[in-house]
Protein backbone atom coordinates (compact mmCIF):
# COMPACT_ATOMS: atom_id res chain seq x y z
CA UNK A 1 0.00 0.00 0.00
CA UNK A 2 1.20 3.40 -0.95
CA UNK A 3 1.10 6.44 1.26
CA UNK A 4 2.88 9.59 2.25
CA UNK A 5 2.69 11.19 6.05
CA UNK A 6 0.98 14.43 5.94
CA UNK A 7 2.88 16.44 9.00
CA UNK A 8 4.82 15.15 12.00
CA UNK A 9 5.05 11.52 13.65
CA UNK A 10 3.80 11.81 17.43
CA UNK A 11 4.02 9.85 20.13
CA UNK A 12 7.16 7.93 19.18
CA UNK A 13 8.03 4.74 21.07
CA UNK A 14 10.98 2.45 20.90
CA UNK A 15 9.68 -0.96 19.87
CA UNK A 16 13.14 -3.09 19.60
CA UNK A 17 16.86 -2.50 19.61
CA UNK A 18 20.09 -3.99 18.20
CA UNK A 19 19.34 -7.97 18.42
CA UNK A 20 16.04 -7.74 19.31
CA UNK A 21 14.79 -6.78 16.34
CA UNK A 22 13.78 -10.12 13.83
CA UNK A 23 15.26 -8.68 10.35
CA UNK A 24 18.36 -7.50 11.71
CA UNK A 25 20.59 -8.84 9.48
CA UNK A 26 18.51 -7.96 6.38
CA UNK A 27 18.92 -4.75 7.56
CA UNK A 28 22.57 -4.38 7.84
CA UNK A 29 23.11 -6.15 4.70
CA UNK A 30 21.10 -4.18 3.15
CA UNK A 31 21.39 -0.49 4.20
CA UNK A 32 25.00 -0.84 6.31
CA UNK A 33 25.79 -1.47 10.05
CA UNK A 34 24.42 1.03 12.75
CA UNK A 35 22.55 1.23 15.62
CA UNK A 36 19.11 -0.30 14.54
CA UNK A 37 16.05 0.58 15.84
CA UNK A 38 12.45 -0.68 15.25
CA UNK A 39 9.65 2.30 16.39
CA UNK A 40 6.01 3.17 15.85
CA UNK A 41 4.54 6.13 16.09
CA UNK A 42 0.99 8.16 15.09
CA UNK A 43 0.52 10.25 11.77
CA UNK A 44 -2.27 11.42 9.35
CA UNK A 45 -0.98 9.53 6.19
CA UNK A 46 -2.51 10.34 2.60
CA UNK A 47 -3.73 6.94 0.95
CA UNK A 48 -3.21 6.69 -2.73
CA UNK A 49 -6.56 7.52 -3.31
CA UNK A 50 -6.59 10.61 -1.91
CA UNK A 51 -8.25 10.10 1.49
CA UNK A 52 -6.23 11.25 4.89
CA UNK A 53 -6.75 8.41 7.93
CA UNK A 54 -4.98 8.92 11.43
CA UNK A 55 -2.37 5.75 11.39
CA UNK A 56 -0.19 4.05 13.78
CA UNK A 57 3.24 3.70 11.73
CA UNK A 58 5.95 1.34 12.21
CA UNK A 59 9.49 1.88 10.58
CA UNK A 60 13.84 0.89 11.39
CA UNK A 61 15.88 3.87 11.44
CA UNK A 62 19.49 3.89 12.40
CA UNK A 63 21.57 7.11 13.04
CA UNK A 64 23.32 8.07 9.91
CA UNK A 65 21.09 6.58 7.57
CA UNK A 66 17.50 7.67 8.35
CA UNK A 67 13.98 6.15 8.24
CA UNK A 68 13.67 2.70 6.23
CA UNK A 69 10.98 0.27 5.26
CA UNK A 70 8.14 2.47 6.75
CA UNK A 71 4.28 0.58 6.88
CA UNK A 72 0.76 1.29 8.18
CA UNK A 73 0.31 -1.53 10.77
CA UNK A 74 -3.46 -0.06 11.65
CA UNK A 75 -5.91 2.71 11.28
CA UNK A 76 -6.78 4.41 14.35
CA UNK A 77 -9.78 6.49 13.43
C-alpha cells in the first residue's frame, strides 16, 4: 500500500533494539551497520486515493542513515 505522512510523527516509542529486532541482518546487509532501531509512532498519512486516515506507523531507522521500510500496521480512526 502506498502512502505519504501528511505532517509530523507523534508519540514515538521504541519498539526493539540492536538484536532484538527479527530482520536485523537484512537490515545491515542491506542499508549498512548502525545502531538499529524498530519504532512506531501516530501520523495522518494520505492513501493513494486521496483520502487522509490517522495511522499508527511502524518503521527501522538507524543514526546516519535515516527512516527505512516504513508501513501502516493499523488505522486508528
Amino acid at each position: 500500500m502506498y502512502f505519504e505522512i501528511v505532517g509530523e510523527i507523534g508519540e514515538v516509542e521504541t519498539i526493539a533494539v540492536g538484536g532484538r529486532i527479527r530482520d536485523i541482518m537484512r537490515l545491515r546487509r542491506t542499508f549498512g551497520s548502525g545502531r538499529w532501531r524498530k519504532l512506531k509512532g501516530r501520523a495522518q498519512v494520505r492513501l493513494m486515493g486521496g483520502m487522509t486516515r490517522l495511522a499508527e506507523i511502524h518503521w527501522y531507522e538507524a543514526h546516519g542513515i535515516g527512516r527505512k521500510k516504513m508501513k501502516i500496521k493499523r488505522f486508528l480512526d
